[in-house]
C-alpha atoms as a PDB file:
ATOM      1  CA  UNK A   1     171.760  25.446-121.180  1.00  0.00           C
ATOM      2  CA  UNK A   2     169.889  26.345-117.815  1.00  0.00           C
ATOM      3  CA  UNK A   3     170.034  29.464-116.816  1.00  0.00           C
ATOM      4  CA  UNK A   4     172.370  30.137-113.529  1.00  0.00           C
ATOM      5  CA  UNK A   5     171.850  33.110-111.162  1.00  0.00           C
ATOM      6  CA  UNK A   6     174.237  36.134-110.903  1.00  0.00           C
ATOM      7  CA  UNK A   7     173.663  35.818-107.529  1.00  0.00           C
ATOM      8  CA  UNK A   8     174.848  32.277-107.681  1.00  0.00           C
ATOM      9  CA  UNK A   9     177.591  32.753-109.312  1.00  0.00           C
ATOM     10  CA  UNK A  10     178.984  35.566-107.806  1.00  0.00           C
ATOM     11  CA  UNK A  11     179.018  33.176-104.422  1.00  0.00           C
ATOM     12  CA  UNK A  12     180.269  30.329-105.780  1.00  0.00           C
ATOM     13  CA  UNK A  13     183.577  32.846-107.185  1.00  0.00           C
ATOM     14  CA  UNK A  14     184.169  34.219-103.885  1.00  0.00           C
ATOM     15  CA  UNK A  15     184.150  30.984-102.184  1.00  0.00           C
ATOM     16  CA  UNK A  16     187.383  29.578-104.767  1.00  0.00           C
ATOM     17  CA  UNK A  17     188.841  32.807-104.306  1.00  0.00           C
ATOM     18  CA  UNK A  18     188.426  32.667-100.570  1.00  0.00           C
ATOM     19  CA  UNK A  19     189.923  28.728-100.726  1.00  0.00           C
ATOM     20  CA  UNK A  20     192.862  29.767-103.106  1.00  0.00           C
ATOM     21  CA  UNK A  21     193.407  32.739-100.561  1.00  0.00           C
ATOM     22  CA  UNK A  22     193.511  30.536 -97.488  1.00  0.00           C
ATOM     23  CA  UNK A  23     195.675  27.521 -99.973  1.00  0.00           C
ATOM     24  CA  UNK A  24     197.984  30.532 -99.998  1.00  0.00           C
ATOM     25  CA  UNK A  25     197.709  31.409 -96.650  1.00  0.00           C
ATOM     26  CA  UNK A  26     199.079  27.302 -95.984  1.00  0.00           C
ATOM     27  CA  UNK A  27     201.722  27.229 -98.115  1.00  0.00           C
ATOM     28  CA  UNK A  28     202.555  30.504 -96.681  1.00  0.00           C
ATOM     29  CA  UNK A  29     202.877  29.325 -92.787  1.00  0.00           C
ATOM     30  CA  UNK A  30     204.238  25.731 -94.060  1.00  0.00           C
ATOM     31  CA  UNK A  31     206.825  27.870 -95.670  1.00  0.00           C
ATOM     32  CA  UNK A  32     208.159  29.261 -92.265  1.00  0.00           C
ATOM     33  CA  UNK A  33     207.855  26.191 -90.181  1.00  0.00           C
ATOM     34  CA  UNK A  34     210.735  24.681 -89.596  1.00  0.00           C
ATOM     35  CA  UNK A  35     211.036  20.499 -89.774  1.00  0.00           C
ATOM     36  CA  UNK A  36     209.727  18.912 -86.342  1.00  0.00           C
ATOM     37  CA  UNK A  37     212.575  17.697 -83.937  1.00  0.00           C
ATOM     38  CA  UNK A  38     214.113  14.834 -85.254  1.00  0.00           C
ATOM     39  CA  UNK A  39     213.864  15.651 -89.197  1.00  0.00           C
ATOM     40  CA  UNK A  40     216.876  17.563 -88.668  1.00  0.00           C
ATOM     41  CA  UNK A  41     220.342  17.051 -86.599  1.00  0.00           C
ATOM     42  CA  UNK A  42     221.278  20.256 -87.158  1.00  0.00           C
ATOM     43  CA  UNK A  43     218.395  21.772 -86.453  1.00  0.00           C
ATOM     44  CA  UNK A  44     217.576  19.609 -83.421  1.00  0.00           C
ATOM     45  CA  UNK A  45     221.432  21.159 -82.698  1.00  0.00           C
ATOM     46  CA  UNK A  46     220.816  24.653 -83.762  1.00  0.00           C
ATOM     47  CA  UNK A  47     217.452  24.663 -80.723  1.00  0.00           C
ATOM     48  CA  UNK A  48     219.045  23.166 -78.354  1.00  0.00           C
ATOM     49  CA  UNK A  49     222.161  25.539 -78.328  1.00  0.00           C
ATOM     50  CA  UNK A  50     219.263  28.303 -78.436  1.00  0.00           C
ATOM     51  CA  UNK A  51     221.698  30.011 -81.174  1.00  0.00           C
ATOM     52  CA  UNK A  52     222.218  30.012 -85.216  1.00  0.00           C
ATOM     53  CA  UNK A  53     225.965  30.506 -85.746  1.00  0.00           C
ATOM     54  CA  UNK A  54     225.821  32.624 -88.606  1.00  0.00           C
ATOM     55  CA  UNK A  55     229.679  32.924 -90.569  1.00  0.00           C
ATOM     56  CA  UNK A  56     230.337  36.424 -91.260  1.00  0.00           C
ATOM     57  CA  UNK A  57     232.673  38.930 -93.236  1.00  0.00           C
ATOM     58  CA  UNK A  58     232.545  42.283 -94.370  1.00  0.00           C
ATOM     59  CA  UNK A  59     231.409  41.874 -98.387  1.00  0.00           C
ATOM     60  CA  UNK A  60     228.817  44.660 -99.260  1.00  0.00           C
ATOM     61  CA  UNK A  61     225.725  44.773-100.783  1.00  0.00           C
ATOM     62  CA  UNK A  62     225.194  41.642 -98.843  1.00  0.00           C
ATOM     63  CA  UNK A  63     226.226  42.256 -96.050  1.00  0.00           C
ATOM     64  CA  UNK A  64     227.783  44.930 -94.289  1.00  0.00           C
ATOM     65  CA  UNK A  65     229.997  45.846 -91.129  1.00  0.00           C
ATOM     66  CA  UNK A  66     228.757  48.462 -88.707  1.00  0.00           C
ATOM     67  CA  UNK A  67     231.799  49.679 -87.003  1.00  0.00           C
ATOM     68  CA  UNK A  68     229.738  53.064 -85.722  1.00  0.00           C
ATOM     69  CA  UNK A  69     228.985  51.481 -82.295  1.00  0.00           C
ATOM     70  CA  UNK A  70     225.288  52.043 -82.494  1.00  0.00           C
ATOM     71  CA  UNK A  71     222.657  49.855 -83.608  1.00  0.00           C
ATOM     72  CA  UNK A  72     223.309  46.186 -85.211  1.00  0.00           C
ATOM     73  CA  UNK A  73     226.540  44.908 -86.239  1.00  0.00           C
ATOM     74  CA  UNK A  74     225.428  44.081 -89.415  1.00  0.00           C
ATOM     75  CA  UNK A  75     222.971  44.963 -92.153  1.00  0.00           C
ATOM     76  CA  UNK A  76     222.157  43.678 -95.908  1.00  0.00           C
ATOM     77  CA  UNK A  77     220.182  41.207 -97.392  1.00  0.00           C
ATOM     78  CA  UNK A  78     222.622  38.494 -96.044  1.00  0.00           C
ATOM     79  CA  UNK A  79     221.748  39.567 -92.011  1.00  0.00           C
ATOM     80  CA  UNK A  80     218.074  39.699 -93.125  1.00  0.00           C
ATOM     81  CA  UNK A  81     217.396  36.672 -94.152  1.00  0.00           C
ATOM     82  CA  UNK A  82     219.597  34.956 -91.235  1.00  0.00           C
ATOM     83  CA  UNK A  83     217.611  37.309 -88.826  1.00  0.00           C
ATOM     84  CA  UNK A  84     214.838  34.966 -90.351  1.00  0.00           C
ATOM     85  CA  UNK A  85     215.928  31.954 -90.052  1.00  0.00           C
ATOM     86  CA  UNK A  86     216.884  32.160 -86.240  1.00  0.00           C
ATOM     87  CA  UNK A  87     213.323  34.055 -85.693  1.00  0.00           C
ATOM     88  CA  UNK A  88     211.513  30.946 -87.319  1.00  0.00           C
ATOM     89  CA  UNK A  89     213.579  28.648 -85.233  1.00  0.00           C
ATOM     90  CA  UNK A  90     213.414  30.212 -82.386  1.00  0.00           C
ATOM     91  CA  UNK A  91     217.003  31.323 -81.077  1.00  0.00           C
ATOM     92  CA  UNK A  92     219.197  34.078 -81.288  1.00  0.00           C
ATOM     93  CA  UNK A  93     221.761  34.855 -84.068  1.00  0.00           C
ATOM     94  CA  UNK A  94     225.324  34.499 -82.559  1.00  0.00           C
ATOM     95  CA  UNK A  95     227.646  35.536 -85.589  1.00  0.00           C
ATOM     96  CA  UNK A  96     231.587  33.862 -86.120  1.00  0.00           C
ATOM     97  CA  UNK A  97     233.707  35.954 -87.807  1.00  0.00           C
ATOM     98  CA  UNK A  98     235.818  34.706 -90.544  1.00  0.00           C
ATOM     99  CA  UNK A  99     237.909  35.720 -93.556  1.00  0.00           C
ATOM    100  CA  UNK A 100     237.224  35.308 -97.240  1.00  0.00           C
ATOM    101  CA  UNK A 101     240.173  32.670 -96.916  1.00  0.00           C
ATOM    102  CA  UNK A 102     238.710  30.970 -94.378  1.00  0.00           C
ATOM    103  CA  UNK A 103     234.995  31.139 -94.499  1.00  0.00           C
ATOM    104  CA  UNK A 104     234.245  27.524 -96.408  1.00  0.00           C
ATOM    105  CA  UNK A 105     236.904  25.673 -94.557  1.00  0.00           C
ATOM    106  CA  UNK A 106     235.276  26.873 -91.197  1.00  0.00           C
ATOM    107  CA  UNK A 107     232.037  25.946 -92.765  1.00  0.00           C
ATOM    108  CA  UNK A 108     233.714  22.380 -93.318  1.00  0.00           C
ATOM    109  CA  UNK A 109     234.842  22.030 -89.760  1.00  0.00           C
ATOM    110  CA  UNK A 110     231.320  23.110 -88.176  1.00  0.00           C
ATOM    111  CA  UNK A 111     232.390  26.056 -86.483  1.00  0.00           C
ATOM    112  CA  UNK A 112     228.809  27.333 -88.052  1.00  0.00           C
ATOM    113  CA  UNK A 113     225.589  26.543 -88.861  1.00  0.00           C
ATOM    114  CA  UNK A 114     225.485  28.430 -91.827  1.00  0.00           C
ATOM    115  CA  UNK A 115     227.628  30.437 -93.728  1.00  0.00           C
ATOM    116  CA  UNK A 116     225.325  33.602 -94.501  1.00  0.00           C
ATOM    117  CA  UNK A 117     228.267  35.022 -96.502  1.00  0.00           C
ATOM    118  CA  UNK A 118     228.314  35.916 -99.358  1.00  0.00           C
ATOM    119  CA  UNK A 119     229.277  32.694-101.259  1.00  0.00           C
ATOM    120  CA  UNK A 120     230.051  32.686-104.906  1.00  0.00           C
ATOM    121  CA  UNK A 121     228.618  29.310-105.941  1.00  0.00           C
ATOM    122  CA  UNK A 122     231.391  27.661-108.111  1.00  0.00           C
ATOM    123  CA  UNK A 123     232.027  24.432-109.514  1.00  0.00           C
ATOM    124  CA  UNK A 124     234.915  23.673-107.082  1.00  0.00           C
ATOM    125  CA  UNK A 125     232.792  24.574-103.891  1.00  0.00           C
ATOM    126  CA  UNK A 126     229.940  22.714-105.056  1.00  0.00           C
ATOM    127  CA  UNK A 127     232.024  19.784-104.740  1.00  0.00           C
ATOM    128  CA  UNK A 128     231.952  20.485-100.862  1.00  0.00           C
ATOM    129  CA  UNK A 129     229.567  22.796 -99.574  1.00  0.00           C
ATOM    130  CA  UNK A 130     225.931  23.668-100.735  1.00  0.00           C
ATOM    131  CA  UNK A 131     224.343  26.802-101.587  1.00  0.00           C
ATOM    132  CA  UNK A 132     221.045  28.401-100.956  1.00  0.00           C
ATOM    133  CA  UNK A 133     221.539  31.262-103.603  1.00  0.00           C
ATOM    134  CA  UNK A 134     219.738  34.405-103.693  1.00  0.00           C
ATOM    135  CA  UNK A 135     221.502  36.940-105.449  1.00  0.00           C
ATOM    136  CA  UNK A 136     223.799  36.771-108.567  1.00  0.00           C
ATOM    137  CA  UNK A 137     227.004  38.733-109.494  1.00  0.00           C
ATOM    138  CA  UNK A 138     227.783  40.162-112.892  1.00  0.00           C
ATOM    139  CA  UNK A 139     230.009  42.562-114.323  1.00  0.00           C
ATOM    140  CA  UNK A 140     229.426  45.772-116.683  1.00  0.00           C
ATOM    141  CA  UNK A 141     231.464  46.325-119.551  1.00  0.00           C
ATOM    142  CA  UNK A 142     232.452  50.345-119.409  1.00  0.00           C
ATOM    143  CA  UNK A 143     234.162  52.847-121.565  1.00  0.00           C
ATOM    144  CA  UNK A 144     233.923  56.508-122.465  1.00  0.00           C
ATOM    145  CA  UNK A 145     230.641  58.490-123.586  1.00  0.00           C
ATOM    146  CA  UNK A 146     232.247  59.814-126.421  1.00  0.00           C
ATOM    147  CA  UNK A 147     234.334  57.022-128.212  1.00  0.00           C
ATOM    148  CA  UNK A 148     232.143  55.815-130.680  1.00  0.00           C
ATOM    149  CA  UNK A 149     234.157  52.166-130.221  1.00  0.00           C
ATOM    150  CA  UNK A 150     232.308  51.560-127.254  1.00  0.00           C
ATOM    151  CA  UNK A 151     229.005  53.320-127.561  1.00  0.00           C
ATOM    152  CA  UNK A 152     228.231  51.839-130.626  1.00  0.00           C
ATOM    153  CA  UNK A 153     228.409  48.277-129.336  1.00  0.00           C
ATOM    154  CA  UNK A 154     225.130  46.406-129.184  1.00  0.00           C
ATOM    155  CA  UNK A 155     226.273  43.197-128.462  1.00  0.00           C
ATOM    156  CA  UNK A 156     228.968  41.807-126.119  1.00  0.00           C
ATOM    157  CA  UNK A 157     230.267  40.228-129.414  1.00  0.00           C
ATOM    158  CA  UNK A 158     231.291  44.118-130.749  1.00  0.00           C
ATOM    159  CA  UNK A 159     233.861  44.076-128.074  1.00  0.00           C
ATOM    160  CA  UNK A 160     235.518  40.958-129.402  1.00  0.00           C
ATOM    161  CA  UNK A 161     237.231  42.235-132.370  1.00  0.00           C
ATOM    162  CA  UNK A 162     240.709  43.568-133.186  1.00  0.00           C
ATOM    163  CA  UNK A 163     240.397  47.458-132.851  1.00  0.00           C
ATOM    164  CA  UNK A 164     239.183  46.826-129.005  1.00  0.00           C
ATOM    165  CA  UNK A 165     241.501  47.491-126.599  1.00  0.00           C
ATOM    166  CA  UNK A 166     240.210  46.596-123.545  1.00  0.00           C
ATOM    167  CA  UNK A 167     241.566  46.699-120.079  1.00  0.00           C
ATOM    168  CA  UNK A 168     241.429  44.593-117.032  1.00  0.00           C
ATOM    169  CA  UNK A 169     243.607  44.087-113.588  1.00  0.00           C
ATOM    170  CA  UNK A 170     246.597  41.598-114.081  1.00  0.00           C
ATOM    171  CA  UNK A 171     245.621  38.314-111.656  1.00  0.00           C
ATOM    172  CA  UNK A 172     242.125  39.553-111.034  1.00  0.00           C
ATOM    173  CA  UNK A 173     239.331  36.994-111.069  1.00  0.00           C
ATOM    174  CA  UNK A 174     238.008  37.697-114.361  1.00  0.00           C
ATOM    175  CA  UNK A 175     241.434  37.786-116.210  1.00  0.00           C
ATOM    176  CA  UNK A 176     240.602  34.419-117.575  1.00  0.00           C
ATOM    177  CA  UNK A 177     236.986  34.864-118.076  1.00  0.00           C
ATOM    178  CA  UNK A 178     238.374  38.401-120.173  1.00  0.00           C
ATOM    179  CA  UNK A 179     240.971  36.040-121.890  1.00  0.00           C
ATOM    180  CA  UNK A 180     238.058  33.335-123.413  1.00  0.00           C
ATOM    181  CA  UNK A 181     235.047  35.518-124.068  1.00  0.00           C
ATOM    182  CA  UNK A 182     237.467  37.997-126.136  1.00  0.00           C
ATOM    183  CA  UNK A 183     240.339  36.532-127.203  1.00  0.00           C
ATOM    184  CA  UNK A 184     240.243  38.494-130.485  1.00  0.00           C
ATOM    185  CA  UNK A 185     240.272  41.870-128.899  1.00  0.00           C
ATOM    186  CA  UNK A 186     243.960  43.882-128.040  1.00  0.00           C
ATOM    187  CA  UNK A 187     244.001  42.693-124.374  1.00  0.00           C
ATOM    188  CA  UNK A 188     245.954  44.849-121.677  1.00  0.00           C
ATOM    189  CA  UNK A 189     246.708  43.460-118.317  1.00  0.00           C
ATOM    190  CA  UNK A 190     247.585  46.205-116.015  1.00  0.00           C
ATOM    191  CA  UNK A 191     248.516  46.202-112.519  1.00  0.00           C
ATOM    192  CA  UNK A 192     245.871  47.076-109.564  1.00  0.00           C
ATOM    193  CA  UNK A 193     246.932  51.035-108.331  1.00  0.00           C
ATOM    194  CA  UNK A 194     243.862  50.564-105.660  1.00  0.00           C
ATOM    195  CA  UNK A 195     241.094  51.253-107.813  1.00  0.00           C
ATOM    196  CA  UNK A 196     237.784  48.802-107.898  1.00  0.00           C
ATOM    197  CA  UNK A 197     238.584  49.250-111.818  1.00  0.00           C
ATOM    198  CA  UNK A 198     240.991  50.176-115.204  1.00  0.00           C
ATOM    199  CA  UNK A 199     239.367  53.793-114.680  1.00  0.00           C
ATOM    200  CA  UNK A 200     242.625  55.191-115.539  1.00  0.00           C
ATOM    201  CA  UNK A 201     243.321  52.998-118.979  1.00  0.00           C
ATOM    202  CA  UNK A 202     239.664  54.009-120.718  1.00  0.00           C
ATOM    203  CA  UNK A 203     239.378  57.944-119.268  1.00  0.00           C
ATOM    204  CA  UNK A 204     243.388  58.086-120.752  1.00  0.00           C
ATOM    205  CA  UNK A 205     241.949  56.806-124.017  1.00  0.00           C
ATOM    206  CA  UNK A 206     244.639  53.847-123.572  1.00  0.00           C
ATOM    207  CA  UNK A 207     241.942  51.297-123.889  1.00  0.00           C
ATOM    208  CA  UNK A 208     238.258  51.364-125.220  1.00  0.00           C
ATOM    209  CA  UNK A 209     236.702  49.354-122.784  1.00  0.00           C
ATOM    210  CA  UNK A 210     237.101  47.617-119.299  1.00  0.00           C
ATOM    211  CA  UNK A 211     234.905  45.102-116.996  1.00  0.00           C
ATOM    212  CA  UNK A 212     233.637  45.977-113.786  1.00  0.00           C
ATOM    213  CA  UNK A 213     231.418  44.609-110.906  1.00  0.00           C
ATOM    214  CA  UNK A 214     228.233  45.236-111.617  1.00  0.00           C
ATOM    215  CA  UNK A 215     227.223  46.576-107.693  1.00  0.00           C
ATOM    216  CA  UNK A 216     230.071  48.703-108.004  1.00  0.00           C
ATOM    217  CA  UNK A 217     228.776  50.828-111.616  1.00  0.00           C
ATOM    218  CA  UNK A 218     225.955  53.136-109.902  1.00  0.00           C
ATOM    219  CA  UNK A 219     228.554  54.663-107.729  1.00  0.00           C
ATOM    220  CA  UNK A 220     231.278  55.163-110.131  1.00  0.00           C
ATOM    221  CA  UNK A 221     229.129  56.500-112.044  1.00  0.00           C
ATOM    222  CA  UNK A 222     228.028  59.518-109.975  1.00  0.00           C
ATOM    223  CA  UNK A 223     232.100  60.074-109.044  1.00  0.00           C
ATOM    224  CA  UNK A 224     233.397  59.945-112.458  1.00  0.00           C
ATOM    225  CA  UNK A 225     231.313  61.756-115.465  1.00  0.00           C
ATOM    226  CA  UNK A 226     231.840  60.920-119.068  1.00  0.00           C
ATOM    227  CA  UNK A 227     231.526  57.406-118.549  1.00  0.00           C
ATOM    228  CA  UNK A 228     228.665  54.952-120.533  1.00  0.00           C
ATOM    229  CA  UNK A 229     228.006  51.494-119.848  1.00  0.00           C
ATOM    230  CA  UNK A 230     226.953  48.076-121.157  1.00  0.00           C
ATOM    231  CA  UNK A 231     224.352  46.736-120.946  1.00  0.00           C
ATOM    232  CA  UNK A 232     222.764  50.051-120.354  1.00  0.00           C
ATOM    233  CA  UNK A 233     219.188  48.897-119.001  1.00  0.00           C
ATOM    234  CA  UNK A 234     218.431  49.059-115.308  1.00  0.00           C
ATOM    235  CA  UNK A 235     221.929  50.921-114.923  1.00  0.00           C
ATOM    236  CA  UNK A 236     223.457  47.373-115.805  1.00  0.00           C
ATOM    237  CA  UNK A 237     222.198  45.648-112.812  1.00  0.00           C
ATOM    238  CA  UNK A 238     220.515  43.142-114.714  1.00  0.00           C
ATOM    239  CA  UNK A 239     223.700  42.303-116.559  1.00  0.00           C
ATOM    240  CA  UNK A 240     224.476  38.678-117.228  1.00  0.00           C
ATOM    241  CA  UNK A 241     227.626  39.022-118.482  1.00  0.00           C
ATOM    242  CA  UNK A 242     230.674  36.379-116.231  1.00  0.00           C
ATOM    243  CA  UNK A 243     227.327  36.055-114.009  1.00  0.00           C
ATOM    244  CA  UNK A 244     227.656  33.709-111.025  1.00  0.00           C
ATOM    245  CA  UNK A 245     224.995  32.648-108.728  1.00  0.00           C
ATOM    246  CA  UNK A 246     225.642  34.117-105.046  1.00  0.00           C
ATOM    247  CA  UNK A 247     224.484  33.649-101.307  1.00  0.00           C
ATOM    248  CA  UNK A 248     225.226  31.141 -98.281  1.00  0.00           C
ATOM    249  CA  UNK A 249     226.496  27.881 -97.328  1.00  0.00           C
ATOM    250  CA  UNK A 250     226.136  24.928 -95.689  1.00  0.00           C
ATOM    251  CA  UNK A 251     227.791  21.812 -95.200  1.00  0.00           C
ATOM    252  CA  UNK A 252     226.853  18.701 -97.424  1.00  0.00           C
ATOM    253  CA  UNK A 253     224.457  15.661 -96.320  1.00  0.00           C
ATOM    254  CA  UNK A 254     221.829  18.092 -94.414  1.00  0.00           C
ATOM    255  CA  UNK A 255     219.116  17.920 -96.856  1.00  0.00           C
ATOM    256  CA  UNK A 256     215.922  18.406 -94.685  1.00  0.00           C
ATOM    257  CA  UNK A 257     218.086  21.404 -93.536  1.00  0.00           C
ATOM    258  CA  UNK A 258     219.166  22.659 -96.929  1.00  0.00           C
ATOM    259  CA  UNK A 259     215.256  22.530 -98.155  1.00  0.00           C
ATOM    260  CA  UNK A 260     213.967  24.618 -95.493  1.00  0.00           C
ATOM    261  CA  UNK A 261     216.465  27.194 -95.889  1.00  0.00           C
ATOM    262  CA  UNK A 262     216.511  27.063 -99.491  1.00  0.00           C
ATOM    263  CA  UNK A 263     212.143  27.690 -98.959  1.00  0.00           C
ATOM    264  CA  UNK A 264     212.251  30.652 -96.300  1.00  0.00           C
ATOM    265  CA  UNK A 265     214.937  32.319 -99.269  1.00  0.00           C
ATOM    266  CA  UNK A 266     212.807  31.747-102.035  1.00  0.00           C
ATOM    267  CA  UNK A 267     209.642  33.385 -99.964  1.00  0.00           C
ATOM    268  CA  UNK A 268     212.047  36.077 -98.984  1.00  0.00           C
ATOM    269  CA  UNK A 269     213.448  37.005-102.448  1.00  0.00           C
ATOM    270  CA  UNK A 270     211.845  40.318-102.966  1.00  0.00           C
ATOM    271  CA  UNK A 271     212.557  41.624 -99.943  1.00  0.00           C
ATOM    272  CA  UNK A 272     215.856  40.865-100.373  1.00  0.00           C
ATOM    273  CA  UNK A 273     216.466  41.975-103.949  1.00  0.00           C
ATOM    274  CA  UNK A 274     214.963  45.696-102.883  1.00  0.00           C
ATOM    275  CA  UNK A 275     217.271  45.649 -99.766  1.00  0.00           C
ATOM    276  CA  UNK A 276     220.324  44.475-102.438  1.00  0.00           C
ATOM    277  CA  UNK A 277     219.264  47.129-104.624  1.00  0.00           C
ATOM    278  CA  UNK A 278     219.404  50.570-101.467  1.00  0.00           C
ATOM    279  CA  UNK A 279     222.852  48.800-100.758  1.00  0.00           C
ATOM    280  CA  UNK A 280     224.086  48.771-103.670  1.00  0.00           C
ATOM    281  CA  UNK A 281     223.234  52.353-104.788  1.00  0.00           C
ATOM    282  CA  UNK A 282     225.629  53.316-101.271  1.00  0.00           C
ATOM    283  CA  UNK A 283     228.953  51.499-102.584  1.00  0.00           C
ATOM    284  CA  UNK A 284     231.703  53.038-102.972  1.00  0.00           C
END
């Protein structure tokens, strides 16, 4: 084999790093550019208007209300990353309050461009809207520190046996998610006093263990001592347990507009999961 010059090498690295820096760079700025006029109705719509109607309600860590009167109305990962997309089209964000009942049918009937949310993305709403997802929701599965019933659980299967009692809120949405994934635990359905959980039921010693959004564990944590939680890692924020994929909506048959959105999310993503994360740690 001939012999090939440090020198020569060394130039002929830097010049594929340089090229797989600047391929970077490109996919980078292709990333952000919007489709030209005419790929897009809605965004041909969405420029000439010279606003992105953004759909919002008050549904933290996403996105939050500011009802101080200083600085911008809202905040979370959910603003952000519509922020962005108006920026990279070139308008302002002009945001159309809604309700949780009414957010996908005035998604439907185009009083938006985009419903920046959040969105659960569910097999039902699939059906009629689509999603550009960039979060997830998930629930923690708490009890007391010093009942060895629930701290010696290392599997979500140890809950599903007859000398669990476990607690959840009458009607809530994961009553029938409870009901399936342990069906061979003691169940008890109690009413909602205005708590975000069966607090009451495990720290009486009535049940062993209860479900709880996962956003909402780092804060009752700090207010209420003696409690432990599974899945322990990460403070449970990595928890798949009931998990469903979450973030905004738009209506169906707007592909060119769905892919662009769906690519400015995906470059987004860590920004938005650290931004998720400082919410989340100010719930209450």
């Amino acid at each position: 084999m001939p012999h090939i010059p440090r020198t020569f090498l060394g130039r002929k690295l830097a010049r594929a790093a340089l090229a797989a820096a600047l391929a970077g760079t490109c996919l980078g700025v292709l990333a952000q550019t919007p489709p030209p006029p005419g790929a897009s109705p809605r965004i041909d719509a969405i420029r000439k208007a010279g606003v992105l109607r953004v759909g919002v309600v008050n549904n933290p860590p996403w996105l939050a209300q500011n009802t101080a009167g200083d600085g911008e109305p809202w905040s979370g990962p959910s603003w952000t990353l519509g922020k962005e997309f108006a920026k990279l089209l070139g308008v302002k964000v002009e945001p159309v309050a809604v309700s949780h009942e009414t957010k996908v049918p005035s998604l439907t009937a185009n009083q938006m461009d985009i419903m920046i949310g959040p969105l659960n993305e569910t097999a039902e709403r699939a059906k009629i809207i689509d999603f550009v997802t960039f979060s997830s929701t998930g629930v923690c599965m708490f009890g007391r520190a010093d009942n060895p019933k629930f701290t010696s659980a290392r599997t979500l299967e140890d809950f599903n046996k007859p000398e669990i009692t476990m607690a959840y809120f009458s009607g809530a949405g994961e009553e029938p998610l409870v009901r399936q994934q342990f069906s061979k635990a003691k169940l008890r359905g109690v009413a909602n006093s205005g708590s975000v959980a069966p607090i009451e039921e495990v720290m009486a010693g009535r049940s062993d263990v209860a479900p709880l959004n996962r956003m909402l564990w780092p804060n009752i944590s700090k207010k209420v001592k003696g409690l432990a939680v599974f899945p322990k890692e990460n403070d449970c924020q990595d928890s798949k347990i009931f998990q469903i994929q979450t973030g905004m909506g738009v209506a169906k048959d707007q592909q060119v507009y769905l892919d662009w959105l769906r690519t400015v999310a995906q470059r987004m993503q860590p920004a938005l999961s650290e931004e998720e994360r400082r919410m989340t740690q100010n719930l209450k």
